[in-house]
Protein backbone atom coordinates (compact mmCIF):
# COMPACT_ATOMS: atom_id res chain seq x y z
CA UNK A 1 82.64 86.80 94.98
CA UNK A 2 80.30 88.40 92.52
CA UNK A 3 81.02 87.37 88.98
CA UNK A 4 78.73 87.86 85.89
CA UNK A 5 79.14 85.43 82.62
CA UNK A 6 77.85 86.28 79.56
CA UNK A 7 76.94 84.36 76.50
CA UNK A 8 75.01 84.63 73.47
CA UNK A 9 77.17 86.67 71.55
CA UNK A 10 78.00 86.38 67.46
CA UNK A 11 77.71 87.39 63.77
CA UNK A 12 74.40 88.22 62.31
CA UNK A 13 72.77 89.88 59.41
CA UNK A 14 71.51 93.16 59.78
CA UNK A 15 67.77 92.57 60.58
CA UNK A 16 68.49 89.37 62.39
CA UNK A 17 68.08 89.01 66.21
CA UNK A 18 70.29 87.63 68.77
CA UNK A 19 69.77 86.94 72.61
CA UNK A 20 72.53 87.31 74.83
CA UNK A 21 72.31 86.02 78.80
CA UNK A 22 74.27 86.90 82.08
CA UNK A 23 74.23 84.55 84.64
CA UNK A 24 75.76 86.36 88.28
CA UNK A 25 77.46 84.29 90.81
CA UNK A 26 77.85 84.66 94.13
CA UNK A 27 75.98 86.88 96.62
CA UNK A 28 74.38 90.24 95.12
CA UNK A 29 73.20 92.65 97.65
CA UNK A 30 69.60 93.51 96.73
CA UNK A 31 68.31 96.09 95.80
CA UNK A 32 70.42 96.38 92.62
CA UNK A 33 70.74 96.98 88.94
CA UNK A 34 71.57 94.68 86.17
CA UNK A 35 72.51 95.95 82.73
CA UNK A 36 73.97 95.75 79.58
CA UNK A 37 76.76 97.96 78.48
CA UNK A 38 78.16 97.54 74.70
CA UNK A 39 81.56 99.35 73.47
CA UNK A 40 82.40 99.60 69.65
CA UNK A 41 86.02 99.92 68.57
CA UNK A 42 87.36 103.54 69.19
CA UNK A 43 84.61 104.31 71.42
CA UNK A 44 83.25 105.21 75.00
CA UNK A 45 81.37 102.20 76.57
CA UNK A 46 78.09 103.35 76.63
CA UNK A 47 74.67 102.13 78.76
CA UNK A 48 72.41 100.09 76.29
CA UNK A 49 69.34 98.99 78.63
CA UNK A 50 69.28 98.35 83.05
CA UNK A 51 66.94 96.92 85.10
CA UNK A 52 66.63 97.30 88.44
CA UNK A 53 65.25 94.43 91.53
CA UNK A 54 61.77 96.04 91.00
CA UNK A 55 61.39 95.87 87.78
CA UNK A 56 62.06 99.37 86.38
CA UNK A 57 63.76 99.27 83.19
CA UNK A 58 65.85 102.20 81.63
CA UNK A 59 67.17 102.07 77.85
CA UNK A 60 69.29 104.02 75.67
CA UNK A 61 67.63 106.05 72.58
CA UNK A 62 69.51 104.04 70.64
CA UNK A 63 68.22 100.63 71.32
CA UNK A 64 64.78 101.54 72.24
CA UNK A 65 62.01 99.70 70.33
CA UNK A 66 64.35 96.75 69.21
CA UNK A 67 66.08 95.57 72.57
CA UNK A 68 64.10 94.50 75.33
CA UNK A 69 66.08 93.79 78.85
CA UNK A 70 64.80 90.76 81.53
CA UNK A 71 66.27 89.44 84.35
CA UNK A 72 65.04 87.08 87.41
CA UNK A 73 65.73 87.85 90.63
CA UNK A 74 65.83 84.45 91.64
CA UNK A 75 68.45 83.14 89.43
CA UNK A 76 70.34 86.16 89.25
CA UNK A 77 70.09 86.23 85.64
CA UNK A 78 69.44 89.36 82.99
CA UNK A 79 68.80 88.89 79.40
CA UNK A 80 68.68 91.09 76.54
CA UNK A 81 67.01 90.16 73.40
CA UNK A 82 67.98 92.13 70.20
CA UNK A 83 65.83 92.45 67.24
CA UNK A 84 66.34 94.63 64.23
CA UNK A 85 70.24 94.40 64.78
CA UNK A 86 71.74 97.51 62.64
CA UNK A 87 75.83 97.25 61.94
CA UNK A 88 76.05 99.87 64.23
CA UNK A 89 75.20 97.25 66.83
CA UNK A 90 78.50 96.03 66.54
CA UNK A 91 80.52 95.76 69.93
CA UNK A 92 81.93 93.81 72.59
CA UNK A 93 78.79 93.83 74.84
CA UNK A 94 79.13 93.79 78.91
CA UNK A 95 76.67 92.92 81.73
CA UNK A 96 77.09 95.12 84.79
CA UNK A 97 75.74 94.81 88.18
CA UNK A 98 75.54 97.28 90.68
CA UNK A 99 74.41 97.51 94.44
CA UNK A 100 74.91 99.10 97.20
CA UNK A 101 76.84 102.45 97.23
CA UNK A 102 79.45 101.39 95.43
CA UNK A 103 79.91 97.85 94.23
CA UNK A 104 80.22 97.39 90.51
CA UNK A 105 80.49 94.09 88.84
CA UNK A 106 81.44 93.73 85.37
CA UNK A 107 81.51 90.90 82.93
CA UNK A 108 84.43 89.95 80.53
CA UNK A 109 82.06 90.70 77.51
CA UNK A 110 80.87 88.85 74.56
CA UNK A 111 81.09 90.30 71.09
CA UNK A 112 78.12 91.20 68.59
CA UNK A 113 78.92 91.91 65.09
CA UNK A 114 76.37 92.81 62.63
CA UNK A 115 77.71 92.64 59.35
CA UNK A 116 75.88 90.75 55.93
């Protein structure tokens, strides 16, 4: 069974940087997407950056310029490193994984709080 685990989340400073990890097991159907997904409190989860088995990388308005998404194919893992973390950053942050028509794997999330 698919199952992505993330890590990597915690408190910084606004301005700091964290890097948080995914590491899928089990047997993903390629092609497919891997991606982050973040949802504050009181909020819609939202996309925050995806990548897809080629390469192609797709990132919300948002993040862009200050998170940069990475994953490799052959140890199923996607990364996403954070710089210039605003408090706004805040959330419980998912990895996702989709393939095929309709399977969609989702992480148990790892919480980011910006906050001096």
């Amino acid at each position: 069974q698919v199952q992505p685990v993330e890590s990597g989340g915690g408190l910084v400073q606004p301005g700091g940087s964290l890097r948080l990890s995914c590491v899928v097991s089990g047997s993903i159907v390629s092609p497919n997407t891997m991606g982050w997904y973040r949802q504050a409190p009181g909020k819609q989860r939202e996309l925050v950056a995806t990548s897809t088995t080629g390469g192609t990388t797709n990132y919300a308005d948002s993040v862009k310029g200050r998170f940069t998404i990475s994953r490799d194919n052959a140890k199923n893992t996607v990364s996403l490193q954070m710089n210039s973390l605003k408090p706004e950053d805040t959330a419980v942050y998912y990895c996702r994984v989709a393939a095929g028509w309709s399977l969609v794997y989702w992480g148990q999330g790892t919480q980011v709080t910006v906050s001096s």
